[in-house]
Protein backbone atom coordinates (compact mmCIF):
# COMPACT_ATOMS: atom_id res chain seq x y z
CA UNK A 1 41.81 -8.07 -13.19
CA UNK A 2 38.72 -6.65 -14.95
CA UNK A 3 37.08 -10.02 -14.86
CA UNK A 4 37.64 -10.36 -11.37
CA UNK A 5 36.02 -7.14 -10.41
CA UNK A 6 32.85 -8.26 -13.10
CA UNK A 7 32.69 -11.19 -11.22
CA UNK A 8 32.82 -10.08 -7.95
CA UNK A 9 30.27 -7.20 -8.89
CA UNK A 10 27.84 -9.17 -10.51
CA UNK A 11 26.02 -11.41 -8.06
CA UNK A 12 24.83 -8.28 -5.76
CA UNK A 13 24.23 -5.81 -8.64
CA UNK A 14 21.70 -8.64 -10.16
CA UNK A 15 20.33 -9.26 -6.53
CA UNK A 16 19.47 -5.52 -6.17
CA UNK A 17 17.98 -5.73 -9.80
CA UNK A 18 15.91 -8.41 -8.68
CA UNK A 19 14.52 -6.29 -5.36
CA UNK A 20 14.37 -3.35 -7.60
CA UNK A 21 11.61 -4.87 -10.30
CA UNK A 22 9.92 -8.27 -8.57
CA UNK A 23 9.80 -7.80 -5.18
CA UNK A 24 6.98 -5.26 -3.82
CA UNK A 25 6.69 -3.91 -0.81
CA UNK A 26 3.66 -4.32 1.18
CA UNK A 27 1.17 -1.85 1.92
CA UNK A 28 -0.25 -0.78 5.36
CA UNK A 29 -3.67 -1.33 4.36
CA UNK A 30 -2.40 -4.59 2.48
CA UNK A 31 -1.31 -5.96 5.68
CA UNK A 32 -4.41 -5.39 7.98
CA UNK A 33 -6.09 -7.67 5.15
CA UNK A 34 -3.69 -10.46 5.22
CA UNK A 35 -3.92 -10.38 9.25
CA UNK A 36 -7.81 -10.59 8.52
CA UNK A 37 -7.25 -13.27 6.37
CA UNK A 38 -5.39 -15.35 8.97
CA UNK A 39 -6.73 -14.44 12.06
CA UNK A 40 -10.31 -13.55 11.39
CA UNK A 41 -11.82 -14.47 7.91
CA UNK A 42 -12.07 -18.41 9.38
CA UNK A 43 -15.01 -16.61 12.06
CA UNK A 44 -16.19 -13.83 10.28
CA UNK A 45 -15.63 -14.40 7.01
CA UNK A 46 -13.76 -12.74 4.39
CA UNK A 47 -16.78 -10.16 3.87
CA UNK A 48 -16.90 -9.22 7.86
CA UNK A 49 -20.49 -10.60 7.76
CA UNK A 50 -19.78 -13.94 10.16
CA UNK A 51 -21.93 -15.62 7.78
CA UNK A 52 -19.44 -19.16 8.70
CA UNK A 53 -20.14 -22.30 9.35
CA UNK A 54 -18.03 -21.42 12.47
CA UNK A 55 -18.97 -17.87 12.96
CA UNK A 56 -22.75 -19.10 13.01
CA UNK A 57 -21.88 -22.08 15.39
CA UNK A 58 -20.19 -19.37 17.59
CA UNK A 59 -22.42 -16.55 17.15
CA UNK A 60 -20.30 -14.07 15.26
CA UNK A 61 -21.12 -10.17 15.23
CA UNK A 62 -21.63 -8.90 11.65
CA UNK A 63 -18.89 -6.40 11.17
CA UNK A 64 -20.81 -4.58 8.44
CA UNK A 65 -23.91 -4.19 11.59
CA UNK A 66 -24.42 -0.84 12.98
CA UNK A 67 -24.22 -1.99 15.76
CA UNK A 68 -20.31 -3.15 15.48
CA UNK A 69 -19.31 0.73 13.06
CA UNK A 70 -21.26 2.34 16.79
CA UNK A 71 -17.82 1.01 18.81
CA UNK A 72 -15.60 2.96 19.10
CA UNK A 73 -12.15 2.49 18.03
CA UNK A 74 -10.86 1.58 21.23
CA UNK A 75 -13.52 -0.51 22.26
CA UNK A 76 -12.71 -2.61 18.65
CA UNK A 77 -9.07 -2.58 19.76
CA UNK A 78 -9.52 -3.61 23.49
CA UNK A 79 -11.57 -6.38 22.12
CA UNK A 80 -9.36 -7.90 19.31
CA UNK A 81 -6.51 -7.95 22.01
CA UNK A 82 -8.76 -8.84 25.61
CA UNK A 83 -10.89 -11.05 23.57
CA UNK A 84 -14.70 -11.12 24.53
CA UNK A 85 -17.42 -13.70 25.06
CA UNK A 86 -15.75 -16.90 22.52
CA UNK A 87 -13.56 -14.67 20.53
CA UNK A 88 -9.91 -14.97 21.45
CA UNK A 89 -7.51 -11.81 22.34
CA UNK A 90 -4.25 -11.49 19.94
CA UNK A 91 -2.05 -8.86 21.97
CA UNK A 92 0.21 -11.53 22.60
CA UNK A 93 0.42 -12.29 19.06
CA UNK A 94 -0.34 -8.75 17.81
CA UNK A 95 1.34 -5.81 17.86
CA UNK A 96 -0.54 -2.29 18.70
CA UNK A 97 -0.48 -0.87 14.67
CA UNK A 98 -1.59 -4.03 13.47
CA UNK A 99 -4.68 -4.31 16.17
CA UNK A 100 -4.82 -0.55 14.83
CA UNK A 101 -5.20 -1.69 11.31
CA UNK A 102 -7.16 -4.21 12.08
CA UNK A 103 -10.07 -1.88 13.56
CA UNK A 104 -9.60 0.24 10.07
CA UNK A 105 -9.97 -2.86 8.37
CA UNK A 106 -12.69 -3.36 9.95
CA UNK A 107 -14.10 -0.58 9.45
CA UNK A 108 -14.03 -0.72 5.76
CA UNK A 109 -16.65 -3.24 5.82
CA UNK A 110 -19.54 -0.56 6.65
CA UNK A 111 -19.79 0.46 3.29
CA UNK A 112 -20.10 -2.95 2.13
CA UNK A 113 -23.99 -4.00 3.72
């Protein structure tokens, strides 16, 4: 009977061991830079500069510019889901709190120029 129980015990107590120690949650700010990654960096490059073939070829704003950190928060939000000029919109593709992180994201890149 006791080996029945081990055995029977086992599988989910080394499955919750295995959450426990390898697997790591993601962080908030972790995730705004994986959506930049896959939904921006190919444009305006994983620095925010636009400094692309593509983003050059397309005319890419500099994200580090003052003259991008001057918009407003929803103005960056309205245009990462409307879209403007070549740049498509995402809020069928993107929820609210990631656009949201997105703009912070963005904004991280002021310090940087």
């Amino acid at each position: 009977m006791n080996r029945c129980w081990i055995r029977m015990a086992l599988p989910p107590l080394l499955a919750a061991f295995f959450v426990q120690f390898f697997v790591r949650p993601v962080k908030a700010d972790n995730v705004a830079e994986v959506t930049y990654k896959a939904k921006c960096a190919a444009c305006h490059a994983t620095d925010g500069s636009g400094d692309t073939a593509v983003g050059k070829k397309l005319g890419t704003h500099d994200f580090r510019s003052p003259e991008v950190q001057k918009m407003s928060d929803a103005e960056l939000s309205e245009i990462l889901a409307k879209g403007k000029n070549k740049m498509p919109g995402y809020e069928k593709s993107l929820k609210p709190d990631e656009i949201k992180g997105l703009v912070t994201y963005i904004r991280s890149f002021a310090a940087t120029k």
